[in-house]
N, C-alpha and C. Protein backbone atom coordinates (compact mmCIF):
# COMPACT_ATOMS: atom_id res chain seq x y z
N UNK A 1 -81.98 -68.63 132.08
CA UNK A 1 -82.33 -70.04 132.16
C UNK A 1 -81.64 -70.76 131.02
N UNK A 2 -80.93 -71.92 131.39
CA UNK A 2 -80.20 -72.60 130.47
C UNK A 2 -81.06 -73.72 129.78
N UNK A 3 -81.05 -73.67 128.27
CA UNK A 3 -82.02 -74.80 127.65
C UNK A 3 -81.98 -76.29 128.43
N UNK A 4 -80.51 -76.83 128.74
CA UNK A 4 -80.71 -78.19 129.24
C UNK A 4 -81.85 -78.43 130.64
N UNK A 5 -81.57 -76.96 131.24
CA UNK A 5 -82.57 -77.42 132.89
C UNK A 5 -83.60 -77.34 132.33
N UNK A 6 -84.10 -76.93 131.15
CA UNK A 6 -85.68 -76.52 131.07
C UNK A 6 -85.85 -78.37 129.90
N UNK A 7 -85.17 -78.63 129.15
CA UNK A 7 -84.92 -79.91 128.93
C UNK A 7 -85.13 -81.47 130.02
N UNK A 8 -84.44 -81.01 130.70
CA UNK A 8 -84.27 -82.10 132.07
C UNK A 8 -85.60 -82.07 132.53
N UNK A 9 -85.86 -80.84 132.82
CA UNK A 9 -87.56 -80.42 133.13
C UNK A 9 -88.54 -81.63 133.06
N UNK A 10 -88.38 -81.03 131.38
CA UNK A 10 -89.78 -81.78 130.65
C UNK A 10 -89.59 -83.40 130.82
N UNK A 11 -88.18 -83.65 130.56
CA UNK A 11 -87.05 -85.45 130.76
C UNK A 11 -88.53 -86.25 131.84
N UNK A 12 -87.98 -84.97 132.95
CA UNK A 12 -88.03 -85.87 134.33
C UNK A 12 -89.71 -85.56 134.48
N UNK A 13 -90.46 -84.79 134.08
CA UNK A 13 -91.91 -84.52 134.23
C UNK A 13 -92.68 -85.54 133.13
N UNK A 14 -91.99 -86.11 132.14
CA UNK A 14 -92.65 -86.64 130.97
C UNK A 14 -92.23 -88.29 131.68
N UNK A 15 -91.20 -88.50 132.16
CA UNK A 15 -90.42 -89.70 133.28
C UNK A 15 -91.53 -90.12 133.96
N UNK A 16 -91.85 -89.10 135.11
CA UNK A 16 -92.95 -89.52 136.58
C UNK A 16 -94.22 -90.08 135.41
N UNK A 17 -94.59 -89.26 134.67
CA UNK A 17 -96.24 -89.39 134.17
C UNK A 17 -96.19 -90.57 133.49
N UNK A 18 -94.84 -91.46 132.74
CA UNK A 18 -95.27 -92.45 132.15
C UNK A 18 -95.34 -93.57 133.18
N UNK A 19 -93.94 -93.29 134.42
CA UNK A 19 -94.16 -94.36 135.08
C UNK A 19 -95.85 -94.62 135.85
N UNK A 20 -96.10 -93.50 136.15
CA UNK A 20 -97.37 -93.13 136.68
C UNK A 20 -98.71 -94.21 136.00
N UNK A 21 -98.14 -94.11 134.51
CA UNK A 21 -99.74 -94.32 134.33
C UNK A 21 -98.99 -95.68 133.95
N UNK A 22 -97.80 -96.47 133.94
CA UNK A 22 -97.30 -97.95 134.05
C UNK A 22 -98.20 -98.05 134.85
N UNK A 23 -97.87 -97.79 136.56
CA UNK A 23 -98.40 -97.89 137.84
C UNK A 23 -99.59 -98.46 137.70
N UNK A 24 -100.50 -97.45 137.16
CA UNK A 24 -101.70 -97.60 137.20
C UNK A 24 -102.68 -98.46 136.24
N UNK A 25 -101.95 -98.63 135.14
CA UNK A 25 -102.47 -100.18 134.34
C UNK A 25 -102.27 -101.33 135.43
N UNK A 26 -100.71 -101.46 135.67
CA UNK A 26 -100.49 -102.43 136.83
C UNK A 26 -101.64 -102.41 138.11
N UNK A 27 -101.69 -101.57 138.25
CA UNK A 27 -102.67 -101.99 139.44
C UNK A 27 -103.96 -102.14 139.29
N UNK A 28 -104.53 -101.56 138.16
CA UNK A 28 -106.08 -101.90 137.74
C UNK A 28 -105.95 -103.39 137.25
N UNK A 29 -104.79 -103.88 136.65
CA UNK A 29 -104.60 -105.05 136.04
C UNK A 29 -105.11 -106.47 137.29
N UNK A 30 -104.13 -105.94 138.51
CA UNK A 30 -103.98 -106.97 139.25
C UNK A 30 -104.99 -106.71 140.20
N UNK A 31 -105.61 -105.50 140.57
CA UNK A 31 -106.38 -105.19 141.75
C UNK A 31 -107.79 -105.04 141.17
N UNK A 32 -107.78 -104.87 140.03
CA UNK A 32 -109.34 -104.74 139.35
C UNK A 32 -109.93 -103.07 139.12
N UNK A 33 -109.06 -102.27 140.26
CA UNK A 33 -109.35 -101.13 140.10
C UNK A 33 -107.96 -100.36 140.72
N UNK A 34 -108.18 -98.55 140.54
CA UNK A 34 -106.96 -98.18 141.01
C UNK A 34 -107.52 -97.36 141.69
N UNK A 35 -107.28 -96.05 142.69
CA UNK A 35 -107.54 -95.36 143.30
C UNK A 35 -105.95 -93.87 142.66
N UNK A 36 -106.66 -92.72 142.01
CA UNK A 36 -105.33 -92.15 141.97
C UNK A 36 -104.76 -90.90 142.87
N UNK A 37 -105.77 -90.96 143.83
CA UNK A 37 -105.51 -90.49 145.31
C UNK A 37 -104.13 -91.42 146.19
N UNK A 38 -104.44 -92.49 145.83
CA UNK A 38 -103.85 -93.78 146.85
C UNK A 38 -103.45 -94.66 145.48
N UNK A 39 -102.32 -94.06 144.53
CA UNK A 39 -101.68 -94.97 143.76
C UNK A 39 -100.68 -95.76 144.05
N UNK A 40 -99.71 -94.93 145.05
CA UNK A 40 -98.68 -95.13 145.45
C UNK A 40 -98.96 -96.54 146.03
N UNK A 41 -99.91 -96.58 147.06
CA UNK A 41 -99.86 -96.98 148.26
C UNK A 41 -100.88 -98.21 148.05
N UNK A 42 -101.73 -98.75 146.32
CA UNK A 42 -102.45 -99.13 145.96
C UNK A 42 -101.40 -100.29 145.37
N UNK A 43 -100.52 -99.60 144.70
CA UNK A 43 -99.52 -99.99 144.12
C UNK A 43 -98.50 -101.08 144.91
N UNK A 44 -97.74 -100.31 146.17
CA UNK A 44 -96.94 -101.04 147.00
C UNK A 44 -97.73 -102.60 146.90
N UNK A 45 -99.07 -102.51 147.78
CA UNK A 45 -100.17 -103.45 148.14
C UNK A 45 -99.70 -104.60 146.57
N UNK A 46 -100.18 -104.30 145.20
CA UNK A 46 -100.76 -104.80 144.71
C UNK A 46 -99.27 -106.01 144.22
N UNK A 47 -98.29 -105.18 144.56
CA UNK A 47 -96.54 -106.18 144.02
C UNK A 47 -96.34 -107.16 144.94
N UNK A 48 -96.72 -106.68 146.09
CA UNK A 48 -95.90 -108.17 147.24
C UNK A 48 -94.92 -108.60 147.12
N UNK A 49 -94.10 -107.17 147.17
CA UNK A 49 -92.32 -107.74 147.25
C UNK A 49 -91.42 -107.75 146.29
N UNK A 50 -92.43 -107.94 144.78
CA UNK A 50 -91.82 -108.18 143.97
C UNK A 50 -90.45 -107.05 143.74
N UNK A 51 -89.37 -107.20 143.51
CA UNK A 51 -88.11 -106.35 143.98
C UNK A 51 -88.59 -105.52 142.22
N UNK A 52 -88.34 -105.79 141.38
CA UNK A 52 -88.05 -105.07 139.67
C UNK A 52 -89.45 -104.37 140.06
N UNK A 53 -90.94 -104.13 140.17
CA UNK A 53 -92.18 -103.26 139.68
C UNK A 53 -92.13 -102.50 141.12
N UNK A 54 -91.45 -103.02 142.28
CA UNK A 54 -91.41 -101.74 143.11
C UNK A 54 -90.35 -100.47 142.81
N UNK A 55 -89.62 -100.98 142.19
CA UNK A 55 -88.47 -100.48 141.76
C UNK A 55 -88.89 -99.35 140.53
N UNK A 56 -89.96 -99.76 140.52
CA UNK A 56 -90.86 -98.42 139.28
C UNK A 56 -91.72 -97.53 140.29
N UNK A 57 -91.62 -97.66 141.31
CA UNK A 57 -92.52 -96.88 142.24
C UNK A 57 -90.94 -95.66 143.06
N UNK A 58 -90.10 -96.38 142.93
CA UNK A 58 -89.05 -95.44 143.84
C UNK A 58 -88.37 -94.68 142.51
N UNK A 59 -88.77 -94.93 140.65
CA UNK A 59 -88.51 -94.23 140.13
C UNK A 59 -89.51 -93.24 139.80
N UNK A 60 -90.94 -93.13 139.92
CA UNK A 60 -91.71 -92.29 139.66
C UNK A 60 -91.82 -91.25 141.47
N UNK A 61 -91.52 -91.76 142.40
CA UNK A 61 -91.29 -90.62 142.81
C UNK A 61 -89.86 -90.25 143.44
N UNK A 62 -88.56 -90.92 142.60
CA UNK A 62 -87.77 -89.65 142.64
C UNK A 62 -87.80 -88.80 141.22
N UNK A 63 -88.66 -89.41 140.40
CA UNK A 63 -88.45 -88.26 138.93
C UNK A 63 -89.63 -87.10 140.05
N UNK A 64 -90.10 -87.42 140.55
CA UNK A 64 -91.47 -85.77 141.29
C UNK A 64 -90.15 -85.21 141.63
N UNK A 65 -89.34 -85.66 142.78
CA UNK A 65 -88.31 -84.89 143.59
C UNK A 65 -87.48 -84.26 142.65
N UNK A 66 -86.91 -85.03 141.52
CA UNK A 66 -85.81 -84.07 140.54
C UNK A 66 -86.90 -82.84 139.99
N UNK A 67 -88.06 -83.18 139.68
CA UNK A 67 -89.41 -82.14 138.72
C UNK A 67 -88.78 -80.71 139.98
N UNK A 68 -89.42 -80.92 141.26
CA UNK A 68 -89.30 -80.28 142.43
C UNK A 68 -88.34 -79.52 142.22
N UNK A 69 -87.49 -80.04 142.09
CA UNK A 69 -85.38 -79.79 142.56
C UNK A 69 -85.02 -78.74 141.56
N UNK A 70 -85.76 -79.51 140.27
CA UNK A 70 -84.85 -78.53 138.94
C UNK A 70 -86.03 -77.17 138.93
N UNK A 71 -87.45 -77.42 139.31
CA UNK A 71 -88.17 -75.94 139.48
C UNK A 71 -87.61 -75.27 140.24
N UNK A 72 -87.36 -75.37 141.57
CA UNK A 72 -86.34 -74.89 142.48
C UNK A 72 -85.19 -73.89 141.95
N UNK A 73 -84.75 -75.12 141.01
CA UNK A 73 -83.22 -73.88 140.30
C UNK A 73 -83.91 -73.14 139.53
N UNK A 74 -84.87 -73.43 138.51
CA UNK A 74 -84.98 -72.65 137.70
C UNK A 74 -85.80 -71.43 138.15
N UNK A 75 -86.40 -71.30 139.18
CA UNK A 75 -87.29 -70.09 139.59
C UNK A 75 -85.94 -69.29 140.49
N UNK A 76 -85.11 -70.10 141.16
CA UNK A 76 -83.86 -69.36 141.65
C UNK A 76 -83.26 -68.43 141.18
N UNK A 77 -83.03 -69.08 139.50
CA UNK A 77 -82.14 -68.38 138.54
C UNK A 77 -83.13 -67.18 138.09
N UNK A 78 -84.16 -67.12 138.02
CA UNK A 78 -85.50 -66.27 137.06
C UNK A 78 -85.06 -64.95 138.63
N UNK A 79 -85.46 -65.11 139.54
CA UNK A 79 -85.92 -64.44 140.91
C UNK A 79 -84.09 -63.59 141.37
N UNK A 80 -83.02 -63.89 140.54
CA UNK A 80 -82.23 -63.13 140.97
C UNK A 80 -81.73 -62.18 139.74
């Protein structure tokens, strides 16, 4: 295992959780409460379009997909 993927790792896992809990001030802010079952989708609701704070929702879940992607390699590389 090469230090940078295990680096990128933590990048993109420490990435999702801040946008995450942005998200979720934002939406307790504007909605009064959040649901973190239904953040995503609490979230979409609470912007109405606004183009820049949705634009924090398509970065917290492609940082999950890279988290996903780079576990992927790195259990690849461990398993051969």
């Amino acid at each position: 295992m090469e230090p940078v993927d295990i680096a990128l790792l933590f990048a993109a896992v420490a990435f999702a959780i801040l946008s995450r809990s942005a998200m979720k001030r934002f939406v307790a802010r504007r909605l009064g409460k959040s649901s973190d079952a239904l953040l995503e989708i609490d979230f979409w609701k609470a912007t109405s379009g606004e183009a820049l704070t949705r634009g924090l929702l398509f970065v917290e879940v492609l940082s999950w997909a890279a988290t996903v992607l780079l576990v992927a390699t790195l259990a690849s590389r461990v398993l051969q």
